[in-house]
PDB file of N, CA and C in Angstrom:
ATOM      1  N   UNK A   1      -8.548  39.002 -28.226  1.00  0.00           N
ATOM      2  CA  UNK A   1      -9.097  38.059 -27.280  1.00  0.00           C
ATOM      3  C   UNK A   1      -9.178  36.670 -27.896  1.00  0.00           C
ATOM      4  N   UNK A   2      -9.599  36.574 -29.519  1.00  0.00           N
ATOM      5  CA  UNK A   2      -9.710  35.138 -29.973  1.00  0.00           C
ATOM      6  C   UNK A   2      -8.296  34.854 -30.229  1.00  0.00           C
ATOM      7  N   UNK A   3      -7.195  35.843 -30.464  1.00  0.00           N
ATOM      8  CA  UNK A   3      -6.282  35.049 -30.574  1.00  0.00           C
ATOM      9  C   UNK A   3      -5.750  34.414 -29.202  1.00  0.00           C
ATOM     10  N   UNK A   4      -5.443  35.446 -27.932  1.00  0.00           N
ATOM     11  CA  UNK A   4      -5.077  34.909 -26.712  1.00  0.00           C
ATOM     12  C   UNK A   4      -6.014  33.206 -26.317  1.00  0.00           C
ATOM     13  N   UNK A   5      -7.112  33.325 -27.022  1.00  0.00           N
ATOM     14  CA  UNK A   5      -7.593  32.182 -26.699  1.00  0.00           C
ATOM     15  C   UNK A   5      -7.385  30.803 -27.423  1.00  0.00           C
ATOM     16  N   UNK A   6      -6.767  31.385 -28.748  1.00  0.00           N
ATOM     17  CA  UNK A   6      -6.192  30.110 -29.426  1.00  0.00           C
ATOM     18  C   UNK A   6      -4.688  29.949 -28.938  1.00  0.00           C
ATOM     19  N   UNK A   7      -4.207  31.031 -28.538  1.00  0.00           N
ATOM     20  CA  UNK A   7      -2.505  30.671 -27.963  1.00  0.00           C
ATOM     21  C   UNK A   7      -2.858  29.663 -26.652  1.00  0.00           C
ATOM     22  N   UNK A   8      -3.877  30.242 -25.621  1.00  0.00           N
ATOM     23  CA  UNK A   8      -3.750  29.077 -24.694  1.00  0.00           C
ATOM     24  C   UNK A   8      -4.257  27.576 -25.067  1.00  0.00           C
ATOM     25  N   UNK A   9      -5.080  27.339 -25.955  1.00  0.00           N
ATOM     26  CA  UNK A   9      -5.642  26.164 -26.325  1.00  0.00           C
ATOM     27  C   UNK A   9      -4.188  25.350 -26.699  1.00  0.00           C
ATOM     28  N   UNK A  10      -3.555  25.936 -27.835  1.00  0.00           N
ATOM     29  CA  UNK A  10      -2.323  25.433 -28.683  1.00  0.00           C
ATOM     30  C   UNK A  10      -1.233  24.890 -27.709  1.00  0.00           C
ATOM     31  N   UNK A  11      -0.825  25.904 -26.581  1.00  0.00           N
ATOM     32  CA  UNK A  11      -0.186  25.841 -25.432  1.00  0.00           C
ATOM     33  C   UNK A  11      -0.558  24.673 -24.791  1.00  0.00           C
ATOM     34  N   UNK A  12      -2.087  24.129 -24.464  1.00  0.00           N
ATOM     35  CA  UNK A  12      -2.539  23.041 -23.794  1.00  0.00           C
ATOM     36  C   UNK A  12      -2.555  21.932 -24.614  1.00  0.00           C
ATOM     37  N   UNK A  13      -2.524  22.008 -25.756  1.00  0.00           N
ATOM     38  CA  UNK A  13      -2.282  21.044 -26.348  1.00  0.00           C
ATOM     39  C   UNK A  13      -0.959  20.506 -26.566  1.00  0.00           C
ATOM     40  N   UNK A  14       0.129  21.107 -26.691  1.00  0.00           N
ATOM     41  CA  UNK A  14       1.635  21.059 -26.985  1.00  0.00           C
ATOM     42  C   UNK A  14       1.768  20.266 -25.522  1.00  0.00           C
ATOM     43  N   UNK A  15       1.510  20.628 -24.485  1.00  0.00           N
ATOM     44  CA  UNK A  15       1.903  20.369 -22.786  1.00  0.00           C
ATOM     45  C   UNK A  15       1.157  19.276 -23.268  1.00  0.00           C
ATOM     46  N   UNK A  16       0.281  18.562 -22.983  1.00  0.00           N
ATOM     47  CA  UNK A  16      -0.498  17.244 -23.159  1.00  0.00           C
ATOM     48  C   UNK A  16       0.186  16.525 -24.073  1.00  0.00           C
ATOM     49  N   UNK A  17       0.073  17.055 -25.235  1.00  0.00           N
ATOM     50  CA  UNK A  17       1.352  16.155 -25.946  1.00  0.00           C
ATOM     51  C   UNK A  17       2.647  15.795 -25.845  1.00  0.00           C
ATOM     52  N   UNK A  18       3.447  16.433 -24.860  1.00  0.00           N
ATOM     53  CA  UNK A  18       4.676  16.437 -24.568  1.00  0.00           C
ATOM     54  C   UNK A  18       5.124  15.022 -23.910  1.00  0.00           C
ATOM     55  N   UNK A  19       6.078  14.315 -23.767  1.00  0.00           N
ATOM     56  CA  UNK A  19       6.238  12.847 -22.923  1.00  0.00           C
ATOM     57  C   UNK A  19       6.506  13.606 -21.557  1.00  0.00           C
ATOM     58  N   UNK A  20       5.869  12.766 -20.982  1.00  0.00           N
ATOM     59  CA  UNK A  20       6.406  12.746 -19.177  1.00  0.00           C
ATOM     60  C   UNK A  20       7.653  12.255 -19.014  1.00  0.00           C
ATOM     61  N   UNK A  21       8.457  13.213 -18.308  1.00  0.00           N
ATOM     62  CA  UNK A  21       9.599  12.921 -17.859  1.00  0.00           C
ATOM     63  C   UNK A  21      10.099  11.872 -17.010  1.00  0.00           C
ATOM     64  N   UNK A  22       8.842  12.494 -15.737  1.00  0.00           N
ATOM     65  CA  UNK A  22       9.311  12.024 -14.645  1.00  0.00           C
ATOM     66  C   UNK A  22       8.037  10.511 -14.366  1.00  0.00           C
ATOM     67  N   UNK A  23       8.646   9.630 -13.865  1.00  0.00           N
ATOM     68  CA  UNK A  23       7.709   8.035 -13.435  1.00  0.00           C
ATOM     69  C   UNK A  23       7.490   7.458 -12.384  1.00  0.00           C
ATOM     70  N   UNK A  24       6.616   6.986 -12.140  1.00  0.00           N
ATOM     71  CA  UNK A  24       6.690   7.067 -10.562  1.00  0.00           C
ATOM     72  C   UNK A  24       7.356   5.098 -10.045  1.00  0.00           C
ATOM     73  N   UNK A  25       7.435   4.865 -11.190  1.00  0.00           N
ATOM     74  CA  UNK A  25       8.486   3.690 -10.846  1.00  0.00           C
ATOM     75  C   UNK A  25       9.664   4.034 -11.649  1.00  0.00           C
ATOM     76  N   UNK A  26      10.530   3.341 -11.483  1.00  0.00           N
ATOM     77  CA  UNK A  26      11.940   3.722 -12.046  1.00  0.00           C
ATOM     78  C   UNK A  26      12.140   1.775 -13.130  1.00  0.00           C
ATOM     79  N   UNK A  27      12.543   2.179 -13.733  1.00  0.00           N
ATOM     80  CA  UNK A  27      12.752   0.830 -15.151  1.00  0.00           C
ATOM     81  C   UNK A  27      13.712  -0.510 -13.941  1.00  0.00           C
ATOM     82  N   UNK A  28      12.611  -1.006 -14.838  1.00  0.00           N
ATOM     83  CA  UNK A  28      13.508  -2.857 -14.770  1.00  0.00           C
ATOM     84  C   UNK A  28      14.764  -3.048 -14.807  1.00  0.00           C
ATOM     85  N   UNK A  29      15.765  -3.612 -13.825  1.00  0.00           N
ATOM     86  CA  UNK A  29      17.153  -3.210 -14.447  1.00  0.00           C
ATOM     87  C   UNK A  29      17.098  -4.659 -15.142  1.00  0.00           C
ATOM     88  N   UNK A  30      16.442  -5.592 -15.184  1.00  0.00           N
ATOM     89  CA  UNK A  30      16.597  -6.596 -16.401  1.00  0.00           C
ATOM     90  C   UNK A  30      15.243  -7.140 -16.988  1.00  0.00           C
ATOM     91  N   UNK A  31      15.632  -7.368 -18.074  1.00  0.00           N
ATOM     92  CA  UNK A  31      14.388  -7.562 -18.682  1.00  0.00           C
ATOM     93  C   UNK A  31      13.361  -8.980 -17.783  1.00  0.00           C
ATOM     94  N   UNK A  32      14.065  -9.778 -17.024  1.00  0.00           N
ATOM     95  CA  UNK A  32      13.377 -10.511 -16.603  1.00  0.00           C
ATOM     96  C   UNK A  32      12.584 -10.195 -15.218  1.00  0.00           C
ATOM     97  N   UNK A  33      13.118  -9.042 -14.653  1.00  0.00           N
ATOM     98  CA  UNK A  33      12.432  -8.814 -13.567  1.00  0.00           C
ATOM     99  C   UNK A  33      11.105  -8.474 -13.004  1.00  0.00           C
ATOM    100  N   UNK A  34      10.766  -8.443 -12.351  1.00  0.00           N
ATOM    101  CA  UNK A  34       9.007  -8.103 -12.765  1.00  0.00           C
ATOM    102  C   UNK A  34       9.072  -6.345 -12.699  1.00  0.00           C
ATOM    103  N   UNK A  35       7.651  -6.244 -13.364  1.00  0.00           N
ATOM    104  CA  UNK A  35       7.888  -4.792 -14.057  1.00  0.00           C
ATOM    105  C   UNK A  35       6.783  -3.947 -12.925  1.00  0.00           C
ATOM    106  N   UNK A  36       6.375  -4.487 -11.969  1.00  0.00           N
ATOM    107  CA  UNK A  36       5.435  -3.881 -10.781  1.00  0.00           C
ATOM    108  C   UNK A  36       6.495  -2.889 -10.414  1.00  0.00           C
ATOM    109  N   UNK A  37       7.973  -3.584 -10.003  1.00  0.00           N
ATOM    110  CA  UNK A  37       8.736  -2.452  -9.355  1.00  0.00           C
ATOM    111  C   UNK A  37       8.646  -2.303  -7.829  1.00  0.00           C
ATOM    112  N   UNK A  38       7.901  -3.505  -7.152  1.00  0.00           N
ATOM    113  CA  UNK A  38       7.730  -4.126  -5.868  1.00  0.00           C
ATOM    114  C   UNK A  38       8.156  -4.642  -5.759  1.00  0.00           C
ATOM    115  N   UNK A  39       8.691  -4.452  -4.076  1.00  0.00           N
ATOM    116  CA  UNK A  39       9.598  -5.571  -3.546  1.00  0.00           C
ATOM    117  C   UNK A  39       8.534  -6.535  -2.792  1.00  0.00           C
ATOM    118  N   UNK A  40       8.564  -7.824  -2.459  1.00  0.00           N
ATOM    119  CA  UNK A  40       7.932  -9.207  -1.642  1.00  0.00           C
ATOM    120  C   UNK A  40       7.883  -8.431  -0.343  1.00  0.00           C
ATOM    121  N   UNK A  41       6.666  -8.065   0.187  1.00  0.00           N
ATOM    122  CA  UNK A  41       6.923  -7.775   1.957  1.00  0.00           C
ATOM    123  C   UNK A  41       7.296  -8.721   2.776  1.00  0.00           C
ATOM    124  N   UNK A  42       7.489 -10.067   2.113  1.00  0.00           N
ATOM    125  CA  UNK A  42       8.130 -11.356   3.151  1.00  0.00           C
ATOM    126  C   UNK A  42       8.330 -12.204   2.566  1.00  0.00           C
ATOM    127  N   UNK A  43       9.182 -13.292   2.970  1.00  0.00           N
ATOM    128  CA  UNK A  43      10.155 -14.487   2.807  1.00  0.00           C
ATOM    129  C   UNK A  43       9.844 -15.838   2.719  1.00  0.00           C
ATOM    130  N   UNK A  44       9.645 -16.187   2.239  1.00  0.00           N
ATOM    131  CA  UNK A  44       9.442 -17.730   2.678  1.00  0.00           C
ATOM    132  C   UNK A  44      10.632 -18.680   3.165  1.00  0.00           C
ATOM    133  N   UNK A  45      10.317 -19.183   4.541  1.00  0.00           N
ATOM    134  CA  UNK A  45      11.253 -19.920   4.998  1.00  0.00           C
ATOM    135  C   UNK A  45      11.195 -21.691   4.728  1.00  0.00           C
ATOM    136  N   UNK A  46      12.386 -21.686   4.916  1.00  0.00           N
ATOM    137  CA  UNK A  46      12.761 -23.262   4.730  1.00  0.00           C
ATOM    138  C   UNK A  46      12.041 -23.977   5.070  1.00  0.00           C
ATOM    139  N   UNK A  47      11.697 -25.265   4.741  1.00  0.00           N
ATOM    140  CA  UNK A  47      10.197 -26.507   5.777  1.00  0.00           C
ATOM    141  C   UNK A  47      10.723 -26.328   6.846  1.00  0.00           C
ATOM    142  N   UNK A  48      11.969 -26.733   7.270  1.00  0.00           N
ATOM    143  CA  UNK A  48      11.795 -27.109   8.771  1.00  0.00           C
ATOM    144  C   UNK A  48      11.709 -25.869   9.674  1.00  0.00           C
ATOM    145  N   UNK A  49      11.813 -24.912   8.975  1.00  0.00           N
ATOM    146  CA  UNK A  49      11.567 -23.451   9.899  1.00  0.00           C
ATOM    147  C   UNK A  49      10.108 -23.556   9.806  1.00  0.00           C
ATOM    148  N   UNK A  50       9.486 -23.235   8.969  1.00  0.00           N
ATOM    149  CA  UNK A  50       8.028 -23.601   8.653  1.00  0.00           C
ATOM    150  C   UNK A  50       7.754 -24.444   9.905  1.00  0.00           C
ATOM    151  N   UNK A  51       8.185 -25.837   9.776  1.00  0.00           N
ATOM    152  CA  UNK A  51       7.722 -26.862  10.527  1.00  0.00           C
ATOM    153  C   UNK A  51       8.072 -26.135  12.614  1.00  0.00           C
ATOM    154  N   UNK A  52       8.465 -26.262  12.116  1.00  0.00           N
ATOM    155  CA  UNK A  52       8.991 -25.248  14.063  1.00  0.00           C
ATOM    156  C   UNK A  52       8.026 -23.978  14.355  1.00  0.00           C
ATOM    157  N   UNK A  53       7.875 -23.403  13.304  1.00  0.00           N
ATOM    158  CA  UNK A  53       7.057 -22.124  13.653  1.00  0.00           C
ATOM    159  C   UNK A  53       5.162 -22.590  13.500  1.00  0.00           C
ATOM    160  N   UNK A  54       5.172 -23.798  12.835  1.00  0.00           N
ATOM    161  CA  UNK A  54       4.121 -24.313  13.080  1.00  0.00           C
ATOM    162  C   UNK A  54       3.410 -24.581  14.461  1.00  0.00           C
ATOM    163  N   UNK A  55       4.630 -25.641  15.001  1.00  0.00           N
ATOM    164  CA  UNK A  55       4.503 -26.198  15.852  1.00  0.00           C
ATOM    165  C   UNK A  55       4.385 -25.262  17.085  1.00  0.00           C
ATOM    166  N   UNK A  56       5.408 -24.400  17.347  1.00  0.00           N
ATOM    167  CA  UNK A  56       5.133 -23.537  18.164  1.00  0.00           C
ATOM    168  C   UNK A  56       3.609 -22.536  17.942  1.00  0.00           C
ATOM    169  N   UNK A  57       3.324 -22.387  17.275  1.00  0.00           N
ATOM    170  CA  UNK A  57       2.293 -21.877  16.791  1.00  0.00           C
ATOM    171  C   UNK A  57       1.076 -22.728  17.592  1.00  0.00           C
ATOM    172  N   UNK A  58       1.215 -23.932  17.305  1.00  0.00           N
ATOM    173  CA  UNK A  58      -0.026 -24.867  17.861  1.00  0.00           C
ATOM    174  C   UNK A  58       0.106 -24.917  19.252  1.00  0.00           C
ATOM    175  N   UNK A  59       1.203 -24.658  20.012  1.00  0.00           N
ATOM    176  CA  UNK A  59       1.192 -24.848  21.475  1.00  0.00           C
ATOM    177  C   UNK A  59       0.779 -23.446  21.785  1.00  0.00           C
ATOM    178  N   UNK A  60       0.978 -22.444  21.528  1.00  0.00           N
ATOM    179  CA  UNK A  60       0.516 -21.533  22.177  1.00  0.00           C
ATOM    180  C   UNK A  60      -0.699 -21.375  21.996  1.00  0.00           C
ATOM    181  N   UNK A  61      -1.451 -22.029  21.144  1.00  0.00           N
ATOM    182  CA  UNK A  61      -2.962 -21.818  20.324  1.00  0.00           C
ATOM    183  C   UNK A  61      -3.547 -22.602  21.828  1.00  0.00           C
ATOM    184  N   UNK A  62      -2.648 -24.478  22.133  1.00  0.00           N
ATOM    185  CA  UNK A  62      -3.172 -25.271  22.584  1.00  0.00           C
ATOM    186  C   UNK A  62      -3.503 -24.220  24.628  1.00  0.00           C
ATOM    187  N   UNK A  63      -2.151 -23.187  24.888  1.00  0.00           N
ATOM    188  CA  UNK A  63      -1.795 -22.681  26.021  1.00  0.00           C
ATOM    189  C   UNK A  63      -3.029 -21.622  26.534  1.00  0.00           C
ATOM    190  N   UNK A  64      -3.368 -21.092  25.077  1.00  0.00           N
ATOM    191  CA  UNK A  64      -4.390 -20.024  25.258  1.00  0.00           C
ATOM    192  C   UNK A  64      -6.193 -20.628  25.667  1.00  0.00           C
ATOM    193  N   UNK A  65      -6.086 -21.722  24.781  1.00  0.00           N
ATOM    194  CA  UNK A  65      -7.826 -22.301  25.236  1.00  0.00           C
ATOM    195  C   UNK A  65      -7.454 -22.939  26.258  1.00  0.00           C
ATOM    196  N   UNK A  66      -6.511 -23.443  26.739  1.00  0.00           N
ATOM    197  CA  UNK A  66      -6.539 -24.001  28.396  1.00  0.00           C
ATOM    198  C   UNK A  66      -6.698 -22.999  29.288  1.00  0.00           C
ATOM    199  N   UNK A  67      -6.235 -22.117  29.011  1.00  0.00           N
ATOM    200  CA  UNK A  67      -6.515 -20.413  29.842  1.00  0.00           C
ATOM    201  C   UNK A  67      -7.564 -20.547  29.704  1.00  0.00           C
ATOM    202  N   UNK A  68      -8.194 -20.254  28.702  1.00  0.00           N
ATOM    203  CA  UNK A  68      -9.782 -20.103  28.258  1.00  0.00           C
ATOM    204  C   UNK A  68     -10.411 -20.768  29.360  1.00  0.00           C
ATOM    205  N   UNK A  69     -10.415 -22.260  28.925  1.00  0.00           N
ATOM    206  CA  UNK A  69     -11.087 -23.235  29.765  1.00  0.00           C
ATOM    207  C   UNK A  69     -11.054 -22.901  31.234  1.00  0.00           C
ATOM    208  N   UNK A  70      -9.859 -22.578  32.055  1.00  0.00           N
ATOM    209  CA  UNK A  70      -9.778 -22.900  33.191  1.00  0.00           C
ATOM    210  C   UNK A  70     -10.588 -21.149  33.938  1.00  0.00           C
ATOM    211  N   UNK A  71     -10.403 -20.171  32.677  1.00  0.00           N
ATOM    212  CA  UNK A  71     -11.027 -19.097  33.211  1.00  0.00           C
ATOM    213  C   UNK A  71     -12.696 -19.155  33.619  1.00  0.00           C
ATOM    214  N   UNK A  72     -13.172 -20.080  32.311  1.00  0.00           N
ATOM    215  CA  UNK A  72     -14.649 -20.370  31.951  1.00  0.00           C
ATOM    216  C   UNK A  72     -15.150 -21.070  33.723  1.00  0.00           C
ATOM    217  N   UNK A  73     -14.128 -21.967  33.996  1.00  0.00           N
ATOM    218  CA  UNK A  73     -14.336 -23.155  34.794  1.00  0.00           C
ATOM    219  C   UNK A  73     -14.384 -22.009  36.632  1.00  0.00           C
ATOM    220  N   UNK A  74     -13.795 -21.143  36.205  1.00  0.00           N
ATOM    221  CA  UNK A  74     -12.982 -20.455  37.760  1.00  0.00           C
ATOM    222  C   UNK A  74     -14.391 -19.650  37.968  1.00  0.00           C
ATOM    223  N   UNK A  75     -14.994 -19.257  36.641  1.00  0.00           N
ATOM    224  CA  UNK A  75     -16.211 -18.483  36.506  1.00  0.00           C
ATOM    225  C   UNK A  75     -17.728 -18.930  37.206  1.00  0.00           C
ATOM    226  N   UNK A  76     -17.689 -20.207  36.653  1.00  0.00           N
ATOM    227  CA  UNK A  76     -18.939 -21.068  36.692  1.00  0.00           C
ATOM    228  C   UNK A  76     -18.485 -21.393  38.250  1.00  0.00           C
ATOM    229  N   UNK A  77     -17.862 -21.546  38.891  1.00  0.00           N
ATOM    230  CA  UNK A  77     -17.428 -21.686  40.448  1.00  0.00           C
ATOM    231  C   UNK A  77     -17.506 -20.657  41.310  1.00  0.00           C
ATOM    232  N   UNK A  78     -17.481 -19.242  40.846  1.00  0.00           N
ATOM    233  CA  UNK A  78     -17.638 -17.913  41.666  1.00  0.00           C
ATOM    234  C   UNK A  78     -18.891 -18.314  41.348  1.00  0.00           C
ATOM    235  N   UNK A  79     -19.399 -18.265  40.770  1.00  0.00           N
ATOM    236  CA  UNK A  79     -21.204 -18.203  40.489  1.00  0.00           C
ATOM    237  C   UNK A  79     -21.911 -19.048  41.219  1.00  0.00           C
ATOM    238  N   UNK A  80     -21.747 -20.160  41.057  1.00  0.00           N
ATOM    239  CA  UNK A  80     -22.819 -21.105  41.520  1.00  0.00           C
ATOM    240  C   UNK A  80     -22.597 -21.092  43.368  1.00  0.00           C
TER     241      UNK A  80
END
């Protein structure tokens, strides 16, 4: 029994010591690359794309509180 119990200890120790094979990222293919092993989930676009998607951006911002407003306004008129 004490020996079966030193074979499994020895056994757990050999396995723990052993290198891991397997990684759950795969190597840098150059040394300069970053070593996360992530890709960017997005792009950065050019200024003037920037600048367009801005802009559109602000009109629909400006399209939605005029909704707002005119809903607020249609409201206060059923009411009173």
């Amino acid at each position: 029994m004490k020996c079966l119990a030193m074979l499994v200890a020895i056994s757990v120790i050999a396995a723990s010591a052993a290198p891991v094979k397997c990684r759950a990222q795969s190597p840098a293919t150059s040394p300069t690359a970053p070593v996360t092993g992530m890709k960017p989930d997005r792009t950065t676009a050019d200024p003037a794309t920037r600048k367009a998607m801005r802009e559109k951006e602000t009109a629909l911002r400006q399209k939605r509180a005029d909704c707002r407003k005119q809903a607020r306004q249609q409201k206060e008129t059923q009411k009173g």
